[in-house]
PDB file of N, CA and C in Angstrom:
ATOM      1  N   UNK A   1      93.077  83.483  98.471  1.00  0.00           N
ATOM      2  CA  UNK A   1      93.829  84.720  98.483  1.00  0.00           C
ATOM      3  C   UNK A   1      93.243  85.613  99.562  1.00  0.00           C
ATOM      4  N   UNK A   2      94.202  86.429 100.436  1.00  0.00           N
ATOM      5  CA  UNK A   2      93.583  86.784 101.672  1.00  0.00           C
ATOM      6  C   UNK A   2      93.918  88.150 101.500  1.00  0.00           C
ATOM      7  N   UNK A   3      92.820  89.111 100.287  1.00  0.00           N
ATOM      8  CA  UNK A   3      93.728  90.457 100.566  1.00  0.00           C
ATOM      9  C   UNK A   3      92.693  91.061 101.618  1.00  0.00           C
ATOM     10  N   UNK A   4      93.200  91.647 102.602  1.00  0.00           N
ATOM     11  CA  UNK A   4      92.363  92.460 103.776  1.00  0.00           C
ATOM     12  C   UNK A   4      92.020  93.547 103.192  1.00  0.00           C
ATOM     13  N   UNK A   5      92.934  94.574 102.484  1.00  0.00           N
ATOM     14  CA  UNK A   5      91.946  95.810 101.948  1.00  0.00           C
ATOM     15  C   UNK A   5      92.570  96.353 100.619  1.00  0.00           C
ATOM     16  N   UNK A   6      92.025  97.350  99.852  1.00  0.00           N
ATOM     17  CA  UNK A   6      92.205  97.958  98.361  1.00  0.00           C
ATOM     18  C   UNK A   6      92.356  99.144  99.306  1.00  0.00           C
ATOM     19  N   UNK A   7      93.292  99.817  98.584  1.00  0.00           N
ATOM     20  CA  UNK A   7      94.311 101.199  99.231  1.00  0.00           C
ATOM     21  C   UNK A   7      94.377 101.880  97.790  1.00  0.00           C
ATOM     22  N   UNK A   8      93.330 103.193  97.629  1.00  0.00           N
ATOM     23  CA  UNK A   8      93.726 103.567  96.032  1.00  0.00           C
ATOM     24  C   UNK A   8      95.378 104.320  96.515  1.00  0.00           C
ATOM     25  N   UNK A   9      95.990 105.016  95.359  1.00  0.00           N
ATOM     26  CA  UNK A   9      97.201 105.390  95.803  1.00  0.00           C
ATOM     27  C   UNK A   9      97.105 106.768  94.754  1.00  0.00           C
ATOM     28  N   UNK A  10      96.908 108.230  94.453  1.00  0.00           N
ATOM     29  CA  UNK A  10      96.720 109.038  93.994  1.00  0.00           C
ATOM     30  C   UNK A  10      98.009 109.570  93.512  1.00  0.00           C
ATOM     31  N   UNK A  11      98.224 110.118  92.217  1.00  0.00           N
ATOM     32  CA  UNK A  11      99.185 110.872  92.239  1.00  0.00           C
ATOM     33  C   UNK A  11      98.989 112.357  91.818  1.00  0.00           C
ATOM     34  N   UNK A  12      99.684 113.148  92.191  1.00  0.00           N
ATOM     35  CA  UNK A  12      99.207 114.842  90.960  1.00  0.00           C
ATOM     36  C   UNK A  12     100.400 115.486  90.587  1.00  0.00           C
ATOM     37  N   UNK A  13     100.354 116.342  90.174  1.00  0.00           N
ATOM     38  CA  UNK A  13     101.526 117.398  89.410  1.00  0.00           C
ATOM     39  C   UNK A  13     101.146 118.668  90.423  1.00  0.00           C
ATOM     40  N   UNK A  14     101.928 118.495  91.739  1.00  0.00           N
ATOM     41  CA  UNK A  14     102.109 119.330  92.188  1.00  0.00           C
ATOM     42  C   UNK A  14     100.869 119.898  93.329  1.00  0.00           C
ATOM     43  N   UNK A  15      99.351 119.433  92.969  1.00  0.00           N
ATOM     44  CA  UNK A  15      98.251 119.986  93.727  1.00  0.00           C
ATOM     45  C   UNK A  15      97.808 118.899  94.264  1.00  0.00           C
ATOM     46  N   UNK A  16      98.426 117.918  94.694  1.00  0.00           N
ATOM     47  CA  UNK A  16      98.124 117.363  96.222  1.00  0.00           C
ATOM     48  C   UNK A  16      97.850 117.500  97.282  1.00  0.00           C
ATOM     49  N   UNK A  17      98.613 118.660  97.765  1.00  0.00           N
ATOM     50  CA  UNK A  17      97.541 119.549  98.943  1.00  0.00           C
ATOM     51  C   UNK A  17      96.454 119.900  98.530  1.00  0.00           C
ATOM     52  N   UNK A  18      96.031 120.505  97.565  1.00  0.00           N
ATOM     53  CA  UNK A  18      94.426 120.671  97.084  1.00  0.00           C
ATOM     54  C   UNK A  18      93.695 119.395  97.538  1.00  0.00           C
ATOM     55  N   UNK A  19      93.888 118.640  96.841  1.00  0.00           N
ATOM     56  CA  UNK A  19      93.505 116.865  96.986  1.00  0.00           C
ATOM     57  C   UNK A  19      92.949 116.833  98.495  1.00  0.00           C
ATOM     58  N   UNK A  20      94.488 116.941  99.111  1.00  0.00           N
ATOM     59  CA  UNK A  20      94.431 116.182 100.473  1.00  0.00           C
ATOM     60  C   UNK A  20      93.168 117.077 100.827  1.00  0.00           C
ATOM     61  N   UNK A  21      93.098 118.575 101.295  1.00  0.00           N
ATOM     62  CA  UNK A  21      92.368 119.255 102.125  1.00  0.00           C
ATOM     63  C   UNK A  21      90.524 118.838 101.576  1.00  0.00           C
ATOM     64  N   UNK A  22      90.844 118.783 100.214  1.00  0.00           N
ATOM     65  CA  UNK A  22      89.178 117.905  99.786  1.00  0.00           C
ATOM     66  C   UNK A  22      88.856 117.084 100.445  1.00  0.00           C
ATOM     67  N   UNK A  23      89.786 115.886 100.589  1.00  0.00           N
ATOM     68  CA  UNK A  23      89.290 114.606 101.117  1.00  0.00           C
ATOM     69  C   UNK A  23      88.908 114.583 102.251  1.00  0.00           C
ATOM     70  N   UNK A  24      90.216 115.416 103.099  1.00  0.00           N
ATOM     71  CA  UNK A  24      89.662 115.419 104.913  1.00  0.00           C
ATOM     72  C   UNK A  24      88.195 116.432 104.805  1.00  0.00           C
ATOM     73  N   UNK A  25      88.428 117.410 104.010  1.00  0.00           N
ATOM     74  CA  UNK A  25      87.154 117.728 104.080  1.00  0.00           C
ATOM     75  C   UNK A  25      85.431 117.051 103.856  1.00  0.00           C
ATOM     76  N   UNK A  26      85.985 116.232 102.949  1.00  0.00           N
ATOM     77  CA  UNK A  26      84.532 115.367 102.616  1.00  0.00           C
ATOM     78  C   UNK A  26      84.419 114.322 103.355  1.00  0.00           C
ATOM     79  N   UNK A  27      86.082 113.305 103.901  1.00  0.00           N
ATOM     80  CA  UNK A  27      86.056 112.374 104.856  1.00  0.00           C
ATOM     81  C   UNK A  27      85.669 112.810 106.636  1.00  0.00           C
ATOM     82  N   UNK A  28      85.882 114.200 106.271  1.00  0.00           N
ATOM     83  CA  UNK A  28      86.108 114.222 107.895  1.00  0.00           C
ATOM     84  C   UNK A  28      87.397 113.588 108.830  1.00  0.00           C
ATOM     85  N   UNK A  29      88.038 113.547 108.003  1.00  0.00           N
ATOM     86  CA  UNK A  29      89.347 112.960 108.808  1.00  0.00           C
ATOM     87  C   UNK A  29      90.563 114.189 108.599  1.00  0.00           C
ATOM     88  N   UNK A  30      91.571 113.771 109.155  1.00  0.00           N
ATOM     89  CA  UNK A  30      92.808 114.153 109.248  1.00  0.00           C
ATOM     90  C   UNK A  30      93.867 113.343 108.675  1.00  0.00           C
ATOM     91  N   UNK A  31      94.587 114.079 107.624  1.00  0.00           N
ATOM     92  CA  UNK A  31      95.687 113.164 106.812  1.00  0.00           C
ATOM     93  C   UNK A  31      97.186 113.100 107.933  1.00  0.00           C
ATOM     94  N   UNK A  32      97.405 111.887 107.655  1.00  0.00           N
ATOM     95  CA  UNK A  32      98.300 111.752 108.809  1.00  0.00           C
ATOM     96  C   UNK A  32      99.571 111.419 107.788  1.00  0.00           C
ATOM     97  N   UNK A  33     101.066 111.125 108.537  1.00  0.00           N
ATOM     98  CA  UNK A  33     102.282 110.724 107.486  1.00  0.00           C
ATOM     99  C   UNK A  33     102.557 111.174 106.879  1.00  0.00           C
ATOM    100  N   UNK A  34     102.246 112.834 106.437  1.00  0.00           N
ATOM    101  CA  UNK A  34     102.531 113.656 105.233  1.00  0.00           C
ATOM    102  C   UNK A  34     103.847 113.891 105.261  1.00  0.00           C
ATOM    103  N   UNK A  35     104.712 113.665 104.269  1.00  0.00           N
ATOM    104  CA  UNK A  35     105.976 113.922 103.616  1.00  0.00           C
ATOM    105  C   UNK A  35     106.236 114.923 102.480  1.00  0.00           C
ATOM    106  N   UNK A  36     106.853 115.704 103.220  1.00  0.00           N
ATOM    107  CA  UNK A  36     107.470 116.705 101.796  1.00  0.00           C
ATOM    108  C   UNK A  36     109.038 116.195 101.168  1.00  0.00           C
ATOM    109  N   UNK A  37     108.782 116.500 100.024  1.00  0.00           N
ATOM    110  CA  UNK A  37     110.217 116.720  99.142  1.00  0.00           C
ATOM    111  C   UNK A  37     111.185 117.194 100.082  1.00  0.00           C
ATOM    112  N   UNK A  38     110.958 118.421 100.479  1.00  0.00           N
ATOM    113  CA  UNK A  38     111.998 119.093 101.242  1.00  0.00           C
ATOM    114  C   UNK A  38     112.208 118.493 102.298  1.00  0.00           C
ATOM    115  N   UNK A  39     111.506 117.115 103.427  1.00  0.00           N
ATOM    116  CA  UNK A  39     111.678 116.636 104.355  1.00  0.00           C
ATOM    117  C   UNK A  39     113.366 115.833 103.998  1.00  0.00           C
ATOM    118  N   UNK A  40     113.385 115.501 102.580  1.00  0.00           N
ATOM    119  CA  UNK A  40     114.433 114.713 102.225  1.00  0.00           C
ATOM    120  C   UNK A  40     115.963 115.430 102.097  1.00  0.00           C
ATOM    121  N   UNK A  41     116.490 115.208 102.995  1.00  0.00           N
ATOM    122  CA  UNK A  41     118.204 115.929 103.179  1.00  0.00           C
ATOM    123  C   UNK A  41     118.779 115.414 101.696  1.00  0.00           C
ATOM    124  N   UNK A  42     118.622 114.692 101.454  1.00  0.00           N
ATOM    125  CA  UNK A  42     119.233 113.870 100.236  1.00  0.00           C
ATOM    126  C   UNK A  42     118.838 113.876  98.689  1.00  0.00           C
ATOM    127  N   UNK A  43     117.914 114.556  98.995  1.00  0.00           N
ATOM    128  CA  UNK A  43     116.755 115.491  97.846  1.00  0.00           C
ATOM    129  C   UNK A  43     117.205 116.181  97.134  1.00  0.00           C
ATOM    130  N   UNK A  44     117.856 115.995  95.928  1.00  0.00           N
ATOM    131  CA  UNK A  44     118.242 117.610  95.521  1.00  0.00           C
ATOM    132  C   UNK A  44     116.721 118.217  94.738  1.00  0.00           C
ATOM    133  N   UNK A  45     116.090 119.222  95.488  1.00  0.00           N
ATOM    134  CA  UNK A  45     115.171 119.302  94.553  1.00  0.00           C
ATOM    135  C   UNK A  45     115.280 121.221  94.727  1.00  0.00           C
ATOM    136  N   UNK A  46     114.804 121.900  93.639  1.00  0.00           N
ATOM    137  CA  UNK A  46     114.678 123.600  93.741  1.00  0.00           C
ATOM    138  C   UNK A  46     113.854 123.795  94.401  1.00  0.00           C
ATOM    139  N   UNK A  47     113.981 124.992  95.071  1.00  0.00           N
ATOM    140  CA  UNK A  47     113.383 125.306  96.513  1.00  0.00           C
ATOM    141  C   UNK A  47     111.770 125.392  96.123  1.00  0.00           C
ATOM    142  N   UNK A  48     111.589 125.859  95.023  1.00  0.00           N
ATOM    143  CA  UNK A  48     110.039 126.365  94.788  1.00  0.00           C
ATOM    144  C   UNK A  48     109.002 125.004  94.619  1.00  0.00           C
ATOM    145  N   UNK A  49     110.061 123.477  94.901  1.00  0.00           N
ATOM    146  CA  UNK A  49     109.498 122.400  94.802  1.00  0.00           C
ATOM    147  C   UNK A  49     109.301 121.596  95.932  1.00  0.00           C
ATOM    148  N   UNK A  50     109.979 122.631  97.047  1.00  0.00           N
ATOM    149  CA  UNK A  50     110.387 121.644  98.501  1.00  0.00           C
ATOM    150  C   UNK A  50     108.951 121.283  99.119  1.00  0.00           C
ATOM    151  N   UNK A  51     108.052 122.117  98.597  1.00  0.00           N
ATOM    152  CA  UNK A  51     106.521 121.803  99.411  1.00  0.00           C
ATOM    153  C   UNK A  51     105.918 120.881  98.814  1.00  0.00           C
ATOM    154  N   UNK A  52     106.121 120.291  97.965  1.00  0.00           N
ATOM    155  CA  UNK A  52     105.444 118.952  97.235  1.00  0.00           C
ATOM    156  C   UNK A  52     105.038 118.000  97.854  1.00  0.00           C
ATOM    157  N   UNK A  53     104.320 116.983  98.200  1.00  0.00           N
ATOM    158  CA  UNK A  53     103.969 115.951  98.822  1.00  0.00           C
ATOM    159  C   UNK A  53     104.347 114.894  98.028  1.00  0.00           C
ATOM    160  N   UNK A  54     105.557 114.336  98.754  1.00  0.00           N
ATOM    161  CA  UNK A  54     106.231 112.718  98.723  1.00  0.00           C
ATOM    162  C   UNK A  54     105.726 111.558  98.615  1.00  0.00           C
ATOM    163  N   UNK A  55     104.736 112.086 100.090  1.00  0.00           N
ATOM    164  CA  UNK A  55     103.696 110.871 100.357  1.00  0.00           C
ATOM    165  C   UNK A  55     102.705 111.569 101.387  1.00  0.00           C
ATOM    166  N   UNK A  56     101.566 110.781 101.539  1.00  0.00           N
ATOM    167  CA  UNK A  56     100.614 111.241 102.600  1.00  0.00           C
ATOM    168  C   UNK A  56      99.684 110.113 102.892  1.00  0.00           C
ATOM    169  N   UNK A  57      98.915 109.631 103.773  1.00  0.00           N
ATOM    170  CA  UNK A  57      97.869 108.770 104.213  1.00  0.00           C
ATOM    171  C   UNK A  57      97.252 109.073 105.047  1.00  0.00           C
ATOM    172  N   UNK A  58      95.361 109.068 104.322  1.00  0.00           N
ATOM    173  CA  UNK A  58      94.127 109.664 104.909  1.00  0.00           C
ATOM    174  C   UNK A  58      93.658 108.133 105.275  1.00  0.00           C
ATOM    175  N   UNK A  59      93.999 108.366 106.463  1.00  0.00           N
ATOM    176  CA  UNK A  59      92.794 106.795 107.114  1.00  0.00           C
ATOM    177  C   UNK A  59      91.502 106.906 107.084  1.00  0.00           C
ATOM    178  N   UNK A  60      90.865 106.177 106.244  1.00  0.00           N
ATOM    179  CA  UNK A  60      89.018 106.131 106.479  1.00  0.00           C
ATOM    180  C   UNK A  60      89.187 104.914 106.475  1.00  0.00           C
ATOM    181  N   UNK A  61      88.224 104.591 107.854  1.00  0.00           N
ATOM    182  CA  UNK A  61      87.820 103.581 108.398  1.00  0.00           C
ATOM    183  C   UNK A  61      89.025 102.287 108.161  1.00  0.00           C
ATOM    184  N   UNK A  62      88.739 100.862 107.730  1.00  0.00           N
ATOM    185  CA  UNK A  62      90.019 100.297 107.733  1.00  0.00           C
ATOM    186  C   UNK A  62      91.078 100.164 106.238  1.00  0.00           C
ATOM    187  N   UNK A  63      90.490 100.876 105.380  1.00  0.00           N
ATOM    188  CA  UNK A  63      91.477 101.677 104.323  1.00  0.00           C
ATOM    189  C   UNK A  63      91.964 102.807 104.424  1.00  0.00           C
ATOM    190  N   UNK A  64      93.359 103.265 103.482  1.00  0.00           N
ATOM    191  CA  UNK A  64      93.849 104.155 103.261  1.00  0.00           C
ATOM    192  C   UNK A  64      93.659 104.422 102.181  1.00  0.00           C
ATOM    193  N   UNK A  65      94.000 106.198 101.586  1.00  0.00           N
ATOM    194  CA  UNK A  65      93.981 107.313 100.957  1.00  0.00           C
ATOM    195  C   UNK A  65      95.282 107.331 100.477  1.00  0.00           C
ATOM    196  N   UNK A  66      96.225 106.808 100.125  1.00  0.00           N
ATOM    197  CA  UNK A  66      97.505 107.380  99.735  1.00  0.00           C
ATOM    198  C   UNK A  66      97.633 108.411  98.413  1.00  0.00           C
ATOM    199  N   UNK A  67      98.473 109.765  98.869  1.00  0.00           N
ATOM    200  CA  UNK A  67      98.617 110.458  97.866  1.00  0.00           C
ATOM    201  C   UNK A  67     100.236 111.157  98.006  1.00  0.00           C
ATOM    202  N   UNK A  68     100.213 111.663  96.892  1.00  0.00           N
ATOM    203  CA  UNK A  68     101.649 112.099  96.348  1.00  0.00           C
ATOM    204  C   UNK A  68     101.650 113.138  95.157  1.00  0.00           C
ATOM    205  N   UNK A  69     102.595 113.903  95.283  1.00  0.00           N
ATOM    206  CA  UNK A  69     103.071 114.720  93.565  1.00  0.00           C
ATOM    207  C   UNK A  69     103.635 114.010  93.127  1.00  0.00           C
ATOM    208  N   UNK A  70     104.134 114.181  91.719  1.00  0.00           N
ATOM    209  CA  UNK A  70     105.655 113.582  90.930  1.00  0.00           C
ATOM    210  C   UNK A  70     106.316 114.605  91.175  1.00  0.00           C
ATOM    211  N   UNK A  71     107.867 114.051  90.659  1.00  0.00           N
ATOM    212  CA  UNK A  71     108.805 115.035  90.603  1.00  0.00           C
ATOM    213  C   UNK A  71     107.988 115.787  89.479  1.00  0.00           C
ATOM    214  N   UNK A  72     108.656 117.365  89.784  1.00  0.00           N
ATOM    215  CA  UNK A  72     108.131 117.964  88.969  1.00  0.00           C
ATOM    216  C   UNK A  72     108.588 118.089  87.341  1.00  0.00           C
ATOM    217  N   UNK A  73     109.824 117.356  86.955  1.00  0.00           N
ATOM    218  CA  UNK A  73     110.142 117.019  85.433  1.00  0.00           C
ATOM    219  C   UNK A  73     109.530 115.637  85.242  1.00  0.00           C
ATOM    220  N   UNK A  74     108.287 115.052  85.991  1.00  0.00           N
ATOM    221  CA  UNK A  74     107.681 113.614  85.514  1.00  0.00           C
ATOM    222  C   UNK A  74     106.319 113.652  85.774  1.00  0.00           C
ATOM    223  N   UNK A  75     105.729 114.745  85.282  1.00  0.00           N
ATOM    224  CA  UNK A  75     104.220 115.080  85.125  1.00  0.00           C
ATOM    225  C   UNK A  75     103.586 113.580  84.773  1.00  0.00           C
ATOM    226  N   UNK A  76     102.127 113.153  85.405  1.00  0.00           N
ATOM    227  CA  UNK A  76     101.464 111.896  85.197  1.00  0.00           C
ATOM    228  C   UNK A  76     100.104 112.529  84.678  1.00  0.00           C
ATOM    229  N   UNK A  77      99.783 112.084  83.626  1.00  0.00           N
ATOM    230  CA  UNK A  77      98.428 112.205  82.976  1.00  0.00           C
ATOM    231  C   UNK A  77      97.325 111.798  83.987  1.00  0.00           C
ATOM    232  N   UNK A  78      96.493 112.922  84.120  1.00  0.00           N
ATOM    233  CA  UNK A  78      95.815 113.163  84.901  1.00  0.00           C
ATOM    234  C   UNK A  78      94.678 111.892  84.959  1.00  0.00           C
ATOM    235  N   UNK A  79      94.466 110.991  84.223  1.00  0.00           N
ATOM    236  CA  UNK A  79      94.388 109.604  83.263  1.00  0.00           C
ATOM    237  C   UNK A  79      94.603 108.618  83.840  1.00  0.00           C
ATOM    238  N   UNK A  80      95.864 108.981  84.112  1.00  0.00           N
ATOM    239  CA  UNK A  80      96.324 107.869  84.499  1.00  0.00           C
ATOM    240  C   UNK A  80      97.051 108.093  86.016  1.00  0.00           C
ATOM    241  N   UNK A  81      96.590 109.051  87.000  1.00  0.00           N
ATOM    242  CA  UNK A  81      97.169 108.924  88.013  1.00  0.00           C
ATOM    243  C   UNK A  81      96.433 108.396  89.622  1.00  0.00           C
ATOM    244  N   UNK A  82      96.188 107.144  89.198  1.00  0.00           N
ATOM    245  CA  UNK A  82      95.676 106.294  90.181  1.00  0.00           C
ATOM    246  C   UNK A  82      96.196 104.707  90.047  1.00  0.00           C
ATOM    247  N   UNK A  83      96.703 104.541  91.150  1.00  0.00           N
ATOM    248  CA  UNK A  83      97.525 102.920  91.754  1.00  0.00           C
ATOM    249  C   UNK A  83      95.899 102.664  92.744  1.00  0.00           C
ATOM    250  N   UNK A  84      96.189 101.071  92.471  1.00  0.00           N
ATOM    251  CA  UNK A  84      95.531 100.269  93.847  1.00  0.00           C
ATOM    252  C   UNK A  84      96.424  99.389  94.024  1.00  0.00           C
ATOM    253  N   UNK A  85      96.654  99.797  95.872  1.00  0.00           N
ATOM    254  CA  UNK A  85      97.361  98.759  96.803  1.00  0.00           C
ATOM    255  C   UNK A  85      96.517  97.465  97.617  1.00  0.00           C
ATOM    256  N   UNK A  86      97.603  96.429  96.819  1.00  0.00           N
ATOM    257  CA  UNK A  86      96.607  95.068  97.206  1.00  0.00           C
ATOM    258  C   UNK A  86      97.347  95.210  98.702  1.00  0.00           C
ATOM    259  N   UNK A  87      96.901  95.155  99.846  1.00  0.00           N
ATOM    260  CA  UNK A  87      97.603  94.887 101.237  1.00  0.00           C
ATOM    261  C   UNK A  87      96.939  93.237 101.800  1.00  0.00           C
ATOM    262  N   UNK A  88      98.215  92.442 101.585  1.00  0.00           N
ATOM    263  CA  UNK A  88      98.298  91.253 101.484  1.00  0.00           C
ATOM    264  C   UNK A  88      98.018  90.422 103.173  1.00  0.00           C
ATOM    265  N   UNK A  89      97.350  89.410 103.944  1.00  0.00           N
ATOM    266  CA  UNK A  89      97.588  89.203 105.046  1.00  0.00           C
ATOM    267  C   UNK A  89      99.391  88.572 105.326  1.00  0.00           C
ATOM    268  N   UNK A  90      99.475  87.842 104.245  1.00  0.00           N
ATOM    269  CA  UNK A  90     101.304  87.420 104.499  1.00  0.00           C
ATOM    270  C   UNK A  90     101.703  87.681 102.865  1.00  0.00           C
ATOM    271  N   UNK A  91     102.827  87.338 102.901  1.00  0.00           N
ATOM    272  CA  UNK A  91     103.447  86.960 102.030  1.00  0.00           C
ATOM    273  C   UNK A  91     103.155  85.776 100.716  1.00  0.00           C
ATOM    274  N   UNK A  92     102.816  85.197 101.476  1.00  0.00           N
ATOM    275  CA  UNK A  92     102.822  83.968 100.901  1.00  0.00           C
ATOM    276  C   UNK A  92     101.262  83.723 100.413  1.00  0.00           C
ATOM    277  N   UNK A  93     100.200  84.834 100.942  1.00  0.00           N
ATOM    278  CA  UNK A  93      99.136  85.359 100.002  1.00  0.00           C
ATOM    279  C   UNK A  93      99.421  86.223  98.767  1.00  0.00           C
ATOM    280  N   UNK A  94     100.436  86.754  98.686  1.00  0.00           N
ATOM    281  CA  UNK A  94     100.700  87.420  97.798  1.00  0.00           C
ATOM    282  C   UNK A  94     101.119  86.865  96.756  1.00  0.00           C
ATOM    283  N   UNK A  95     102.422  85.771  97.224  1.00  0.00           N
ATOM    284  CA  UNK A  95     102.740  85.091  96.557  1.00  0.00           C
ATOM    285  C   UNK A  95     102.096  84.435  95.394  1.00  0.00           C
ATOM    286  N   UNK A  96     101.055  83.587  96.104  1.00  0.00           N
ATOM    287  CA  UNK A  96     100.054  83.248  95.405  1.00  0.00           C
ATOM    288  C   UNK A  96      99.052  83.486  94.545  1.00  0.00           C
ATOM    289  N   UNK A  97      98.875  84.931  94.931  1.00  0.00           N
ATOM    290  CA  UNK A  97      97.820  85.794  94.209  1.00  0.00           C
ATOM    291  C   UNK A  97      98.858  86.611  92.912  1.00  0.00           C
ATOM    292  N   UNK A  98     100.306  86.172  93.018  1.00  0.00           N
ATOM    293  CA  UNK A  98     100.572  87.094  91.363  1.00  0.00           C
ATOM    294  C   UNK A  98     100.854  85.776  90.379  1.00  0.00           C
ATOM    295  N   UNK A  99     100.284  85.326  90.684  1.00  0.00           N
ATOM    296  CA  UNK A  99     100.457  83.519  90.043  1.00  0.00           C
ATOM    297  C   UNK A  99      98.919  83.628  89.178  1.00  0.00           C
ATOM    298  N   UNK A 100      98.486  83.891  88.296  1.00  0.00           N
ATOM    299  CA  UNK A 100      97.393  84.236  87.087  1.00  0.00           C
ATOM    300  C   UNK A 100      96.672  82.837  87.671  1.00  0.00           C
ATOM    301  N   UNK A 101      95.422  82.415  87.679  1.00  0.00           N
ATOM    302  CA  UNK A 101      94.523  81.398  87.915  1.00  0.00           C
ATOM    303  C   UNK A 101      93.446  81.561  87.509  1.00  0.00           C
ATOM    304  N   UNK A 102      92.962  80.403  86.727  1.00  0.00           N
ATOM    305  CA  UNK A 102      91.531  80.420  86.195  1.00  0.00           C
ATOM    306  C   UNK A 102      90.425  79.599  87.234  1.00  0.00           C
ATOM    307  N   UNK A 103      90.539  79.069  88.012  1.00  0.00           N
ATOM    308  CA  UNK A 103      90.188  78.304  88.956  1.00  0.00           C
ATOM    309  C   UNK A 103      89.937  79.304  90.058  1.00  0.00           C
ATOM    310  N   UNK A 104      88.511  79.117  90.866  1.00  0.00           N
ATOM    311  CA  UNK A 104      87.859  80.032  92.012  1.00  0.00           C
ATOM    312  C   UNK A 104      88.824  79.289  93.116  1.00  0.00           C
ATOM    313  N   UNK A 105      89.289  79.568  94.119  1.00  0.00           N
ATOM    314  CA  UNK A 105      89.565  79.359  95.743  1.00  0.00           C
ATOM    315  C   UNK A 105      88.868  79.104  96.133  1.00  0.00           C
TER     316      UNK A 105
END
């Protein structure tokens, strides 16, 4: 199985910019790809929600930072708001790797 890197994926209720400005602050980096709600024409969302973060990615070194709000009627327990992204070399590593195995490679 060839995964190249673990990508945590963050979510919050709304204080994602808080988040983000921590991280570049402690990473020293710059969050790049940031998406707002309101970027979306197709969005119906209330205006006091248009600043939300959709999506965002803090590059450190050869992983990413991904973060996001929820909509704001789908609050995530603070518990439970962390994804890890397997980033696969093909497909057909992936393939393989959602196939359960008791056997080492």
């Amino acid at each position: 199985m060839a995964i190249r890197k673990l990508n945590p994926y963050l979510n919050f209720n709304g204080t994602a910019d808080k988040a983000i400005k921590l991280y570049e602050k402690r990473a020293r980096r710059k969050t790049e790809r940031i998406m707002r709600f309101g970027d979306i024409a197709e969005m119906k969302i209330a205006p006091e929600h248009k600043d939300r973060v959709i999506h965002a990615a803090l590059f450190i070194g050869e992983g990413v930072v991904m973060v996001s709000d929820t909509m704001p009627d789908q609050p995530v327990p603070t518990e439970g708001n962390t994804h890890v992204i397997l980033d696969f070399d093909t497909p057909a590593d992936m393939t393989r790797s959602s196939t359960p195995s008791l056997s080492a490679e």
